[in-house]
PDB file of N, CA and C in Angstrom:
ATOM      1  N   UNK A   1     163.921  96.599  97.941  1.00  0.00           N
ATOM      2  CA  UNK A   1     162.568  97.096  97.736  1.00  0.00           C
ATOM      3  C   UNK A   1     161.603  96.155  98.450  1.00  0.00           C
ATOM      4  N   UNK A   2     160.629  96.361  99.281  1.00  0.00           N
ATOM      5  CA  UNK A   2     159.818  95.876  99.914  1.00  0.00           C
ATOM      6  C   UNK A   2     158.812  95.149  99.158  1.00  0.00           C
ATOM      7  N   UNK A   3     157.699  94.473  99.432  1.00  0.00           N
ATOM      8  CA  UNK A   3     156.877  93.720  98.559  1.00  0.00           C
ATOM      9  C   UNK A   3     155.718  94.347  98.327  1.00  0.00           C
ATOM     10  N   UNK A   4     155.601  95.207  99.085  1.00  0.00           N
ATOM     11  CA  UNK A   4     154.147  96.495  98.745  1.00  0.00           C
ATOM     12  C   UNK A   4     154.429  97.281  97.642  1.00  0.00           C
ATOM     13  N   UNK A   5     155.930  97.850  97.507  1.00  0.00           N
ATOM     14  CA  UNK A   5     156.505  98.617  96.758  1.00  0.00           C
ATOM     15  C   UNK A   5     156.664  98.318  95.629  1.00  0.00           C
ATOM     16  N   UNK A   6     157.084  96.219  95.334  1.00  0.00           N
ATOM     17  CA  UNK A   6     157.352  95.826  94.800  1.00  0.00           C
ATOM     18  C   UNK A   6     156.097  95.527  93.791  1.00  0.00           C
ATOM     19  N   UNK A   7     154.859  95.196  94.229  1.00  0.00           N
ATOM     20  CA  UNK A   7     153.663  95.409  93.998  1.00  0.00           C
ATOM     21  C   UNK A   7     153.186  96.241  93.210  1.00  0.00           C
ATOM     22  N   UNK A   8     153.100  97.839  93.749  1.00  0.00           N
ATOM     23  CA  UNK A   8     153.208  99.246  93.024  1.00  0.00           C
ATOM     24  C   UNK A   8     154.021  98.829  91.824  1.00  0.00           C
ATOM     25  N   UNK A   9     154.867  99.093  91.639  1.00  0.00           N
ATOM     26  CA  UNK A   9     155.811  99.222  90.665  1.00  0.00           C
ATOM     27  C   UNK A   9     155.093  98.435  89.499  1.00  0.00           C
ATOM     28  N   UNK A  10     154.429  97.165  89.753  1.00  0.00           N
ATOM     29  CA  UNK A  10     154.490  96.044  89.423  1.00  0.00           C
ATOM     30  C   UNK A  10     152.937  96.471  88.438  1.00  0.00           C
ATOM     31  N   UNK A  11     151.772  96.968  89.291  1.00  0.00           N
ATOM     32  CA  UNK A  11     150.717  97.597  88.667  1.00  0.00           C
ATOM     33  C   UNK A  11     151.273  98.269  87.849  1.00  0.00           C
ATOM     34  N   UNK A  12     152.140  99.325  88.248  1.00  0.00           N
ATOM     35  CA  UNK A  12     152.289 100.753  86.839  1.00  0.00           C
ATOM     36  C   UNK A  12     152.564  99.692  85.864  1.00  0.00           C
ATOM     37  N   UNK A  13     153.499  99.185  85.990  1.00  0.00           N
ATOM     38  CA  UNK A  13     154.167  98.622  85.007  1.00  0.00           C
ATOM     39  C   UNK A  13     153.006  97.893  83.837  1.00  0.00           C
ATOM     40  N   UNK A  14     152.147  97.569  84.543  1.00  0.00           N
ATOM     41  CA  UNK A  14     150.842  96.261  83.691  1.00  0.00           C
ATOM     42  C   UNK A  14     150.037  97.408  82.708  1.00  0.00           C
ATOM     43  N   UNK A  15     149.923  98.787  83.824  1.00  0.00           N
ATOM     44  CA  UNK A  15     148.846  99.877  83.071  1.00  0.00           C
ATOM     45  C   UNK A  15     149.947 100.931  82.106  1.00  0.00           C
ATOM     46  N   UNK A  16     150.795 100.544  81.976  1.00  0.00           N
ATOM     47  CA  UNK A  16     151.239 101.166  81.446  1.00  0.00           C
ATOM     48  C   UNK A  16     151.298 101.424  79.840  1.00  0.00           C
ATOM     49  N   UNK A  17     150.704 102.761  79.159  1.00  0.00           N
ATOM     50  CA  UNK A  17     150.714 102.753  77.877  1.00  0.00           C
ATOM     51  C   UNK A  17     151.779 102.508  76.630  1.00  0.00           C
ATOM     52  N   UNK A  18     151.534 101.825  75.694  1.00  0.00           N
ATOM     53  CA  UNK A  18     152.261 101.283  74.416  1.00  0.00           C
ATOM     54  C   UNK A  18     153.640 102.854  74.393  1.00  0.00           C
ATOM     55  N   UNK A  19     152.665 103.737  74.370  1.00  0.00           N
ATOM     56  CA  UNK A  19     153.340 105.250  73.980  1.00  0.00           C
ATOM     57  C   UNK A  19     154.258 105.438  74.664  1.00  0.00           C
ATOM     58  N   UNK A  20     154.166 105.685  76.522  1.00  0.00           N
ATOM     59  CA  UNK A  20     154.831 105.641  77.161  1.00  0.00           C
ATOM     60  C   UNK A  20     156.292 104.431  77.558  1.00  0.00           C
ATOM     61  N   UNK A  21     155.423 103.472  76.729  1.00  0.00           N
ATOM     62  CA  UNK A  21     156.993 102.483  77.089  1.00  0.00           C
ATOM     63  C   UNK A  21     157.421 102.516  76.129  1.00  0.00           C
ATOM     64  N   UNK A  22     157.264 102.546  74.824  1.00  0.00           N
ATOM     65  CA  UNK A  22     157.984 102.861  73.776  1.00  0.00           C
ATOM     66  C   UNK A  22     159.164 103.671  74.099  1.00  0.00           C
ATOM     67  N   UNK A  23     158.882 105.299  74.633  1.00  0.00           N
ATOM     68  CA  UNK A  23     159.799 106.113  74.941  1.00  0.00           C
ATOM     69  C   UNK A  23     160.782 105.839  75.977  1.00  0.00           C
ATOM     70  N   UNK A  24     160.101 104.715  77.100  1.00  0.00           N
ATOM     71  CA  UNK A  24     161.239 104.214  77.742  1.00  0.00           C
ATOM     72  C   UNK A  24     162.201 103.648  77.210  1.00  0.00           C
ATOM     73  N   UNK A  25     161.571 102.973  76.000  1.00  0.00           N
ATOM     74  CA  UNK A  25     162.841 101.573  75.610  1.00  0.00           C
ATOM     75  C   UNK A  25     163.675 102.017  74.667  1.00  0.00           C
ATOM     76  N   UNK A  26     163.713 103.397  74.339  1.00  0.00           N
ATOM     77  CA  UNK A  26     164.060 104.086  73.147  1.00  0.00           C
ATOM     78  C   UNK A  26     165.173 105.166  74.261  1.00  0.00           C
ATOM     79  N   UNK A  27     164.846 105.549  75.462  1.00  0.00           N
ATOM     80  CA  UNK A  27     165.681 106.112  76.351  1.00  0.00           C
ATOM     81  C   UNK A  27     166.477 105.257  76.660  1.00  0.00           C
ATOM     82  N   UNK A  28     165.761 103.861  77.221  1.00  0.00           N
ATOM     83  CA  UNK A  28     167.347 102.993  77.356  1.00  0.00           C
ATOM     84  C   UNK A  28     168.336 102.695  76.493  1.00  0.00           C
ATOM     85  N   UNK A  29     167.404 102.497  75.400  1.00  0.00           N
ATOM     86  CA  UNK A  29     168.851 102.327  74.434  1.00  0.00           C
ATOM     87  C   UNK A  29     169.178 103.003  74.179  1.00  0.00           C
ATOM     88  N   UNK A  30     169.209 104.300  74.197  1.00  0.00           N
ATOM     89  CA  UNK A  30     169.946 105.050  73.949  1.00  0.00           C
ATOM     90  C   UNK A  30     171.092 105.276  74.891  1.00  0.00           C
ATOM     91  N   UNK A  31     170.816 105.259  75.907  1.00  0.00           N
ATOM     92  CA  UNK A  31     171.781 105.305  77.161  1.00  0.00           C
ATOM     93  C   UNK A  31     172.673 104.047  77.072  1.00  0.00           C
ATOM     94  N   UNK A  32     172.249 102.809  76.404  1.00  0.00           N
ATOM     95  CA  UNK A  32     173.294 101.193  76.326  1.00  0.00           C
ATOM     96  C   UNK A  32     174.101 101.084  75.009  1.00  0.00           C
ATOM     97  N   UNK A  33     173.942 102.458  74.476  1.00  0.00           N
ATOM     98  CA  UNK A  33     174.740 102.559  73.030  1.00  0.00           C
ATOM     99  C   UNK A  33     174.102 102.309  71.642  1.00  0.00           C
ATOM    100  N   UNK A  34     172.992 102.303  71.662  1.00  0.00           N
ATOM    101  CA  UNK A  34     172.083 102.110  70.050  1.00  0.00           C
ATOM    102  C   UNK A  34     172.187 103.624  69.857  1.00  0.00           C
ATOM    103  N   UNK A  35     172.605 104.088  68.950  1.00  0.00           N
ATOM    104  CA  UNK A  35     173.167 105.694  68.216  1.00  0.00           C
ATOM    105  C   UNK A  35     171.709 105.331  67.439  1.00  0.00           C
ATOM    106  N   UNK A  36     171.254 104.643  67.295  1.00  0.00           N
ATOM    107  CA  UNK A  36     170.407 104.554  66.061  1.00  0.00           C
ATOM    108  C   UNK A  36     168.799 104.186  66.106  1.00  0.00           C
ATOM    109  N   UNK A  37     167.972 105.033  66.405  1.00  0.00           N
ATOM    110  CA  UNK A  37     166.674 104.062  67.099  1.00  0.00           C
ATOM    111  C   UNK A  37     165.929 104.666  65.695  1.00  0.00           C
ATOM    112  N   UNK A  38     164.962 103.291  65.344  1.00  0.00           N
ATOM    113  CA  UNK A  38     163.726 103.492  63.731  1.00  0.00           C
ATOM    114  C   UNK A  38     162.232 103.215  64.524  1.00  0.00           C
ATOM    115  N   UNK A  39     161.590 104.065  64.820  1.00  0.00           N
ATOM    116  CA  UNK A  39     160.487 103.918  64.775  1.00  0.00           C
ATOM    117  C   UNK A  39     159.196 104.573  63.747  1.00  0.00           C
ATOM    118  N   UNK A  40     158.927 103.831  62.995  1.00  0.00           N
ATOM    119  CA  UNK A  40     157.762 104.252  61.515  1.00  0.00           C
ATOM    120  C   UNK A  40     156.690 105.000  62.748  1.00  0.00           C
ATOM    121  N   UNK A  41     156.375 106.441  62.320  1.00  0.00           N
ATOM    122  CA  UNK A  41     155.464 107.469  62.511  1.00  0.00           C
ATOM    123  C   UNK A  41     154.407 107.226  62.293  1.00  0.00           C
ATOM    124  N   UNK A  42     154.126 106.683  61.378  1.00  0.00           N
ATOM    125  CA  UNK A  42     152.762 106.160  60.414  1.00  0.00           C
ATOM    126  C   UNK A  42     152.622 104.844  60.007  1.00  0.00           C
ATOM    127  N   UNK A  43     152.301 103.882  60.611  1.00  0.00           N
ATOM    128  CA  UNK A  43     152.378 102.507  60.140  1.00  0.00           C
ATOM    129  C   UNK A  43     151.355 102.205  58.606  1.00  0.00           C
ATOM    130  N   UNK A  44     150.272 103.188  58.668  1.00  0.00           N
ATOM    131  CA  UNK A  44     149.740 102.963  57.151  1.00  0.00           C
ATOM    132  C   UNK A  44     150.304 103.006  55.856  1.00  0.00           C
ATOM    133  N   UNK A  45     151.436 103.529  55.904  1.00  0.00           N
ATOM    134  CA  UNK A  45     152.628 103.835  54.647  1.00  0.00           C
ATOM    135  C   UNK A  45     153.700 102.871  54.557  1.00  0.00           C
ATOM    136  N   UNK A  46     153.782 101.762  55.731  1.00  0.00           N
ATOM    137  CA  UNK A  46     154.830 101.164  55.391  1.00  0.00           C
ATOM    138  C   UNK A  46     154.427  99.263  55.655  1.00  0.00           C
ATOM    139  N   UNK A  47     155.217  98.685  55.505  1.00  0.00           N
ATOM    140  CA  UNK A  47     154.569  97.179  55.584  1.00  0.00           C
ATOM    141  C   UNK A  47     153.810  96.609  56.970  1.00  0.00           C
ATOM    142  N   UNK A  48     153.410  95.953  56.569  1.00  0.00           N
ATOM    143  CA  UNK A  48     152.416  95.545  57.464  1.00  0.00           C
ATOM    144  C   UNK A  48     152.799  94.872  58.783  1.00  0.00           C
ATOM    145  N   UNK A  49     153.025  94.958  59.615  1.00  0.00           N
ATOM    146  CA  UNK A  49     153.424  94.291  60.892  1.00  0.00           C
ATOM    147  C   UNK A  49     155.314  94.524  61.160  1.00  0.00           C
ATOM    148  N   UNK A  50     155.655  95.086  60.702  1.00  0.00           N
ATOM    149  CA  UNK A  50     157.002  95.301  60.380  1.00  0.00           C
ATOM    150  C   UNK A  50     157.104  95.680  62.012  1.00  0.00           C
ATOM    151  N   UNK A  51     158.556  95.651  62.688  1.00  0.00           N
ATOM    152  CA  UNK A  51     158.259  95.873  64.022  1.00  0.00           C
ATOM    153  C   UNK A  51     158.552  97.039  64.509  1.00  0.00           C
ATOM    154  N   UNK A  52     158.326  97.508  65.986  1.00  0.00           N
ATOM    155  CA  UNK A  52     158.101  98.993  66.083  1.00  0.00           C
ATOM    156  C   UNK A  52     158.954  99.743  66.045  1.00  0.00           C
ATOM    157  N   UNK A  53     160.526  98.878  66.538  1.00  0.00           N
ATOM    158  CA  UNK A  53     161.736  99.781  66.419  1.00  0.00           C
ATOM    159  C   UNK A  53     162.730  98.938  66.012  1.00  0.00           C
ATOM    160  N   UNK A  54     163.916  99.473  65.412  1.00  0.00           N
ATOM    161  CA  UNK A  54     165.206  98.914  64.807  1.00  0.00           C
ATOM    162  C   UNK A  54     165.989  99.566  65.731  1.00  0.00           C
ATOM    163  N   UNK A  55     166.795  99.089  66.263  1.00  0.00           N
ATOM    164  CA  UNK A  55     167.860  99.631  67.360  1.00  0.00           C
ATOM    165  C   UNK A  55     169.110  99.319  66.766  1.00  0.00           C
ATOM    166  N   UNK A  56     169.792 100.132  66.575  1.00  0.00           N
ATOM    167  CA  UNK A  56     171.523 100.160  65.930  1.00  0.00           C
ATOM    168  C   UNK A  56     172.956 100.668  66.941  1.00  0.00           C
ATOM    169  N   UNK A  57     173.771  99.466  66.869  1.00  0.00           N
ATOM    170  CA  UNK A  57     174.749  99.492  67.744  1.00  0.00           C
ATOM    171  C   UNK A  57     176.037  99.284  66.780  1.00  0.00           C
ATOM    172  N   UNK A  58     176.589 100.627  66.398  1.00  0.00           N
ATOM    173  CA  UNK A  58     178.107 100.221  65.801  1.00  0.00           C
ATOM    174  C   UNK A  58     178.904  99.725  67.041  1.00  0.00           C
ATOM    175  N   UNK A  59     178.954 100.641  68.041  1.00  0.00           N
ATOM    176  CA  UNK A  59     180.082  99.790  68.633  1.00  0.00           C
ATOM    177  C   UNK A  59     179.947  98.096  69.125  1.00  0.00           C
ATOM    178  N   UNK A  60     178.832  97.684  69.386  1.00  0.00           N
ATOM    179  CA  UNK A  60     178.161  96.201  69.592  1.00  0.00           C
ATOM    180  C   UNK A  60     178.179  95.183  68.114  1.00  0.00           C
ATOM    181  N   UNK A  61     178.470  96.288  67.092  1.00  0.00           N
ATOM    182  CA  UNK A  61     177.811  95.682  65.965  1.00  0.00           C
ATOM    183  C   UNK A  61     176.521  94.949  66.089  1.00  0.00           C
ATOM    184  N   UNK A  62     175.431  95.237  66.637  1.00  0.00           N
ATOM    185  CA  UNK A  62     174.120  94.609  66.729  1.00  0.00           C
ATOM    186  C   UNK A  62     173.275  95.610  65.989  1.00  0.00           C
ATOM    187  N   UNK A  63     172.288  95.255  66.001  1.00  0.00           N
ATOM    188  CA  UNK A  63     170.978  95.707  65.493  1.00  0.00           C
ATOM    189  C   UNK A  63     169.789  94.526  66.189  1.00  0.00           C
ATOM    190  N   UNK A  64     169.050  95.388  66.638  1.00  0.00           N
ATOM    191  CA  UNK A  64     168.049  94.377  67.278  1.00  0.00           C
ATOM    192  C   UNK A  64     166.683  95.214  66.892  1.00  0.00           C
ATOM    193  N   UNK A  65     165.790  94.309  66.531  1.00  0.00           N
ATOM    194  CA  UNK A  65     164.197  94.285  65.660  1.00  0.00           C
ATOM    195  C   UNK A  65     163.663  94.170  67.452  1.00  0.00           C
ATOM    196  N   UNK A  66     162.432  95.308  67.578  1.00  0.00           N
ATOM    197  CA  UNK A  66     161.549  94.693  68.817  1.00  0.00           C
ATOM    198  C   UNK A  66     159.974  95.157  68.108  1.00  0.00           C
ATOM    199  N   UNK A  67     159.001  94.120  68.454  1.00  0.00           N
ATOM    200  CA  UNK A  67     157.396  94.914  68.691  1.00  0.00           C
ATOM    201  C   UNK A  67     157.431  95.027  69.870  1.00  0.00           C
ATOM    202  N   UNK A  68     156.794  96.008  70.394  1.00  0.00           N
ATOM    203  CA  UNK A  68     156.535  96.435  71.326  1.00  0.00           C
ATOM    204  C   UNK A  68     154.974  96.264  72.017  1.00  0.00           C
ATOM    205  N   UNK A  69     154.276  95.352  73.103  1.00  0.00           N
ATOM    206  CA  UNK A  69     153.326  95.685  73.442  1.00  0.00           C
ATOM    207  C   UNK A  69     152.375  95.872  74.903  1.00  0.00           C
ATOM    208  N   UNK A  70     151.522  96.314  74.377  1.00  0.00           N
ATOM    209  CA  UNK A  70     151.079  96.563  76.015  1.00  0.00           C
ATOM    210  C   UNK A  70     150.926  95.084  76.740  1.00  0.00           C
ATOM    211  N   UNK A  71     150.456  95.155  78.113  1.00  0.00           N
ATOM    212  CA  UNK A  71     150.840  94.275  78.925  1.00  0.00           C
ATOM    213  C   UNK A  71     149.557  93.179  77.989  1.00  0.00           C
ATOM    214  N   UNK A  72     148.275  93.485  77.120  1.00  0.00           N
ATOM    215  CA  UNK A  72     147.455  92.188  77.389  1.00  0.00           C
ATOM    216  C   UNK A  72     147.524  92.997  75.764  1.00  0.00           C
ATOM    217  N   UNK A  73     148.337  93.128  75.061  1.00  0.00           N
ATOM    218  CA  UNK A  73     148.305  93.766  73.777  1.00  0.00           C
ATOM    219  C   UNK A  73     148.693  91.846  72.796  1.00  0.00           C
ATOM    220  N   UNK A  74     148.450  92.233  71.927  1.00  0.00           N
ATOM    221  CA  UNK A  74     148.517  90.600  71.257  1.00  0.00           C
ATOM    222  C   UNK A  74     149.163  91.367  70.031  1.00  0.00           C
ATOM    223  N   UNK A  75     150.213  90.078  69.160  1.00  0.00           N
ATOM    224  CA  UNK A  75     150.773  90.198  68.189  1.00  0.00           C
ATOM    225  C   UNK A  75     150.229  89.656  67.254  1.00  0.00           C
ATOM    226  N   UNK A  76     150.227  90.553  65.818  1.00  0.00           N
ATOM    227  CA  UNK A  76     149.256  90.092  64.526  1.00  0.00           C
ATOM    228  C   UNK A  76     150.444  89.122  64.159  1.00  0.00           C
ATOM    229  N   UNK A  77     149.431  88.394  63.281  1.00  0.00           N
ATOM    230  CA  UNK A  77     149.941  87.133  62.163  1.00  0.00           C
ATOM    231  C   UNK A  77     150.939  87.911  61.531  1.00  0.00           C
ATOM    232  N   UNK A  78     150.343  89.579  60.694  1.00  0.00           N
ATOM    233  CA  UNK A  78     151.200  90.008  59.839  1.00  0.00           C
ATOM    234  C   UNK A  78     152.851  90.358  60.721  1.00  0.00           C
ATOM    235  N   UNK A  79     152.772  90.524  62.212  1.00  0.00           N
ATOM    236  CA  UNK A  79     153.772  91.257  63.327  1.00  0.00           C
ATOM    237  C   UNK A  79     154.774  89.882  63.425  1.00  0.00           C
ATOM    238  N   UNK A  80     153.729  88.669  63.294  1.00  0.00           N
ATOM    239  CA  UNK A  80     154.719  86.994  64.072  1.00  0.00           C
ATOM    240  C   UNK A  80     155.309  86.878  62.435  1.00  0.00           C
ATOM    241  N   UNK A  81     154.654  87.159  61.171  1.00  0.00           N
ATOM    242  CA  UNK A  81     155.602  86.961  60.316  1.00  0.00           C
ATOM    243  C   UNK A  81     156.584  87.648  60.141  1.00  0.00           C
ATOM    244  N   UNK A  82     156.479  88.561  60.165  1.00  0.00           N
ATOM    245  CA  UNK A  82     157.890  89.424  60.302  1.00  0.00           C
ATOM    246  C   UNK A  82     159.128  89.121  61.531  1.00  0.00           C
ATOM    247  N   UNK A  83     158.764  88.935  62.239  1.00  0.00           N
ATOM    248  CA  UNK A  83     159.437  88.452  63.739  1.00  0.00           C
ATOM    249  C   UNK A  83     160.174  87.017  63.214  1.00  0.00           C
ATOM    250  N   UNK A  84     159.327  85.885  62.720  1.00  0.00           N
ATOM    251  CA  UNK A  84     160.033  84.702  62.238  1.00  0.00           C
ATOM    252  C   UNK A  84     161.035  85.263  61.008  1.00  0.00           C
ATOM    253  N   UNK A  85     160.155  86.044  59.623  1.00  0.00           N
ATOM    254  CA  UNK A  85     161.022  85.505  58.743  1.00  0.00           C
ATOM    255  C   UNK A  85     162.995  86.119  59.314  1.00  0.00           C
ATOM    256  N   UNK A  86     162.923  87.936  60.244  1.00  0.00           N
ATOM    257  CA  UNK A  86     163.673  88.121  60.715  1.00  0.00           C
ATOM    258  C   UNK A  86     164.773  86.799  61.553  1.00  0.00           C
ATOM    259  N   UNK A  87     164.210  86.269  62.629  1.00  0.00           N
ATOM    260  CA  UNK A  87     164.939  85.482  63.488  1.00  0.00           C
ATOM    261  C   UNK A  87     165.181  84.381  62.464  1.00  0.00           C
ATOM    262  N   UNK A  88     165.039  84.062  61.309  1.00  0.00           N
ATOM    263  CA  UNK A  88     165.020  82.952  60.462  1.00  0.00           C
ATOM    264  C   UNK A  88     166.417  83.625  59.656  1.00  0.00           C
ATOM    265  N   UNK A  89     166.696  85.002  59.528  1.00  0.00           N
ATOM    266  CA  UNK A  89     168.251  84.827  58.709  1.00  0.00           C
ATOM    267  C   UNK A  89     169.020  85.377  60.061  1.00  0.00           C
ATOM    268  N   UNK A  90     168.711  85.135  60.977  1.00  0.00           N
ATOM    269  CA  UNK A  90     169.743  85.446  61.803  1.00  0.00           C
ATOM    270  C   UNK A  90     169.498  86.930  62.641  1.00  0.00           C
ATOM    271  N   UNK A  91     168.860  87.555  62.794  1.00  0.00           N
ATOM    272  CA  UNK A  91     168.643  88.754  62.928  1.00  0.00           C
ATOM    273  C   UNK A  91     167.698  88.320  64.417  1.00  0.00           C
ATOM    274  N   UNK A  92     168.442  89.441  65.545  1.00  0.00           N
ATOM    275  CA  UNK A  92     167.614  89.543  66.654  1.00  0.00           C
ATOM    276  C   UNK A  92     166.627  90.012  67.065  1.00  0.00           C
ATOM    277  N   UNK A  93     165.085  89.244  66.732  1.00  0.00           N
ATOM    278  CA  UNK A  93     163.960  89.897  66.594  1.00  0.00           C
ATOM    279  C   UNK A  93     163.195  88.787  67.691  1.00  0.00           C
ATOM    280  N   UNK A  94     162.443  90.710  68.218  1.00  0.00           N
ATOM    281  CA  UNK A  94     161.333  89.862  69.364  1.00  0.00           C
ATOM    282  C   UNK A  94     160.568  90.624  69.876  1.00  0.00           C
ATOM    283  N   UNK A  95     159.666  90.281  70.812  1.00  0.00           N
ATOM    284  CA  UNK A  95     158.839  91.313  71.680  1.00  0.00           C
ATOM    285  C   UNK A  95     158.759  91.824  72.828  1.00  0.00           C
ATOM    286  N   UNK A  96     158.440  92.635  73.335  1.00  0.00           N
ATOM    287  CA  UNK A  96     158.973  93.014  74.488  1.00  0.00           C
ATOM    288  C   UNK A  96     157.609  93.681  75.078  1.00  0.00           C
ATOM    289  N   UNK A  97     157.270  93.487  76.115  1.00  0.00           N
ATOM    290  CA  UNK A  97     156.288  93.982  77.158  1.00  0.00           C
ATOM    291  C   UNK A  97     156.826  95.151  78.184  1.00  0.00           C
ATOM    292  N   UNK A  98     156.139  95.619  79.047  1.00  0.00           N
ATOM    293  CA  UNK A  98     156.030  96.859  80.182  1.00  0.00           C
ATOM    294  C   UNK A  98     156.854  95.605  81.229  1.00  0.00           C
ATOM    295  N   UNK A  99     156.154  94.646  81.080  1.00  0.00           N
ATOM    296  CA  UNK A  99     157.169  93.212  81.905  1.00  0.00           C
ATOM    297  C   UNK A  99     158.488  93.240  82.339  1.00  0.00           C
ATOM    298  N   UNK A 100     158.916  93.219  80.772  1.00  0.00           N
ATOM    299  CA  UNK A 100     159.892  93.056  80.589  1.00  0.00           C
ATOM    300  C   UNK A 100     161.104  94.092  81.288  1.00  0.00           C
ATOM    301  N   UNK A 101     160.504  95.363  81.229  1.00  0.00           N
ATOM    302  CA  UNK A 101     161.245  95.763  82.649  1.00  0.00           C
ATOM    303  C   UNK A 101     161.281  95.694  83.447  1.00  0.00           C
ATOM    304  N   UNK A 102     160.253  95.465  84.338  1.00  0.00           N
ATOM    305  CA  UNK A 102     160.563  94.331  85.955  1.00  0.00           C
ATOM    306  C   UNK A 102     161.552  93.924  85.834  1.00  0.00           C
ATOM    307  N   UNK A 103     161.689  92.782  84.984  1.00  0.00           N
ATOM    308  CA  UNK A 103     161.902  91.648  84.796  1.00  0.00           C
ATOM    309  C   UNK A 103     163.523  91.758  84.825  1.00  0.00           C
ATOM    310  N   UNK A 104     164.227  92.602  84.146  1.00  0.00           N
ATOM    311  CA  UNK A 104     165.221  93.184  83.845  1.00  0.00           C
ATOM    312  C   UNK A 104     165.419  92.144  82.144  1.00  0.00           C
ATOM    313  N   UNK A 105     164.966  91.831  81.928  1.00  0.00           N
ATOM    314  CA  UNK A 105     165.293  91.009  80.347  1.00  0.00           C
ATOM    315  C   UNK A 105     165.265  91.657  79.001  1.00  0.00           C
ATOM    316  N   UNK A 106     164.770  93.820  79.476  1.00  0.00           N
ATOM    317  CA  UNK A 106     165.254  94.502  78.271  1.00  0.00           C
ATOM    318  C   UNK A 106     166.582  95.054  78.476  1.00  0.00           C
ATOM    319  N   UNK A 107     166.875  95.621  79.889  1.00  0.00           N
ATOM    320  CA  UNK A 107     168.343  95.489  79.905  1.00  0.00           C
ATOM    321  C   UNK A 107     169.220  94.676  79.613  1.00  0.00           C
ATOM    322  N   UNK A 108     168.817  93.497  79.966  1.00  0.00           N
ATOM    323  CA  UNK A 108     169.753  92.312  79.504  1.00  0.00           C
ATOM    324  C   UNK A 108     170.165  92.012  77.638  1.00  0.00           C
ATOM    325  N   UNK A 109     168.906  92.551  77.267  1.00  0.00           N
ATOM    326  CA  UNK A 109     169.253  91.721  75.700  1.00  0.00           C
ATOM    327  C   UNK A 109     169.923  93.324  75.230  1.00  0.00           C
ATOM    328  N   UNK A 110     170.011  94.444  75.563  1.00  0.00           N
ATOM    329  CA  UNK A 110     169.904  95.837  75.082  1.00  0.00           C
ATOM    330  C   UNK A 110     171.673  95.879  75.345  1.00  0.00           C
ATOM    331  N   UNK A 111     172.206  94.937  76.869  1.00  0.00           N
ATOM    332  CA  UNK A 111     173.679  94.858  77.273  1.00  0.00           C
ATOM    333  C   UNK A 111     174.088  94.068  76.212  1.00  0.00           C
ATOM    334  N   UNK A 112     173.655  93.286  75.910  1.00  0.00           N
ATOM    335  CA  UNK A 112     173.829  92.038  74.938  1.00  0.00           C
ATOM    336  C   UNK A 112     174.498  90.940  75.697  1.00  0.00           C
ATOM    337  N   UNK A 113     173.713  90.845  77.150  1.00  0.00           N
ATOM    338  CA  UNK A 113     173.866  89.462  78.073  1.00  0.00           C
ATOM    339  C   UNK A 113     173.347  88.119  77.291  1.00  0.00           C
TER     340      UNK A 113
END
């Protein structure tokens, strides 16, 4: 890919909406073997910062916690507590940006590289 191209790509990727990458990262995993994707419809009904999706892998045996946000989107206190107390019993919890696909580092954690 050229560096103009590389560029392009590189804008969509920054403007790209919460909504729209959500559904990407919910297509990939589905395609890397998570049978199981949780995303809460209504965040007013359920706890507070809890994160946007639960991804479930019998054959990986994983489960991986992500928030999801836009490129200049910021994570609440109530979103980083949930994220710690998770990664605190062991559980793979984190965040993930429009970046992060450039980047290739949602494929990577989704392969379980």
């Amino acid at each position: 890919m050229n560096t103009e191209r590389t560029d392009i790509v590189a804008q969509g990727v920054n403007v790209m909406s919460e909504k729209n990458f959500q559904t990407r990262v919910i297509q990939l995993a589905k395609f890397h073997g998570f049978e199981l994707v949780y995303h809460t419809h209504n965040s007013q009904r359920s706890a507070p910062g809890f994160p946007d999706l639960v991804m479930v892998s019998t054959q990986r045996k994983r489960i991986l916690y992500r928030e999801l946000k836009a490129a200049k989107g910021r994570v609440t206190a109530d979103q980083q507590e949930w994220l710690n107390a998770l990664a605190r019993t062991g559980q793979d919890a984190g965040v993930w940006r429009p970046a992060d696909l450039l980047n290739g580092r949602i494929i990577s954690e989704l392969r379980c590289n």
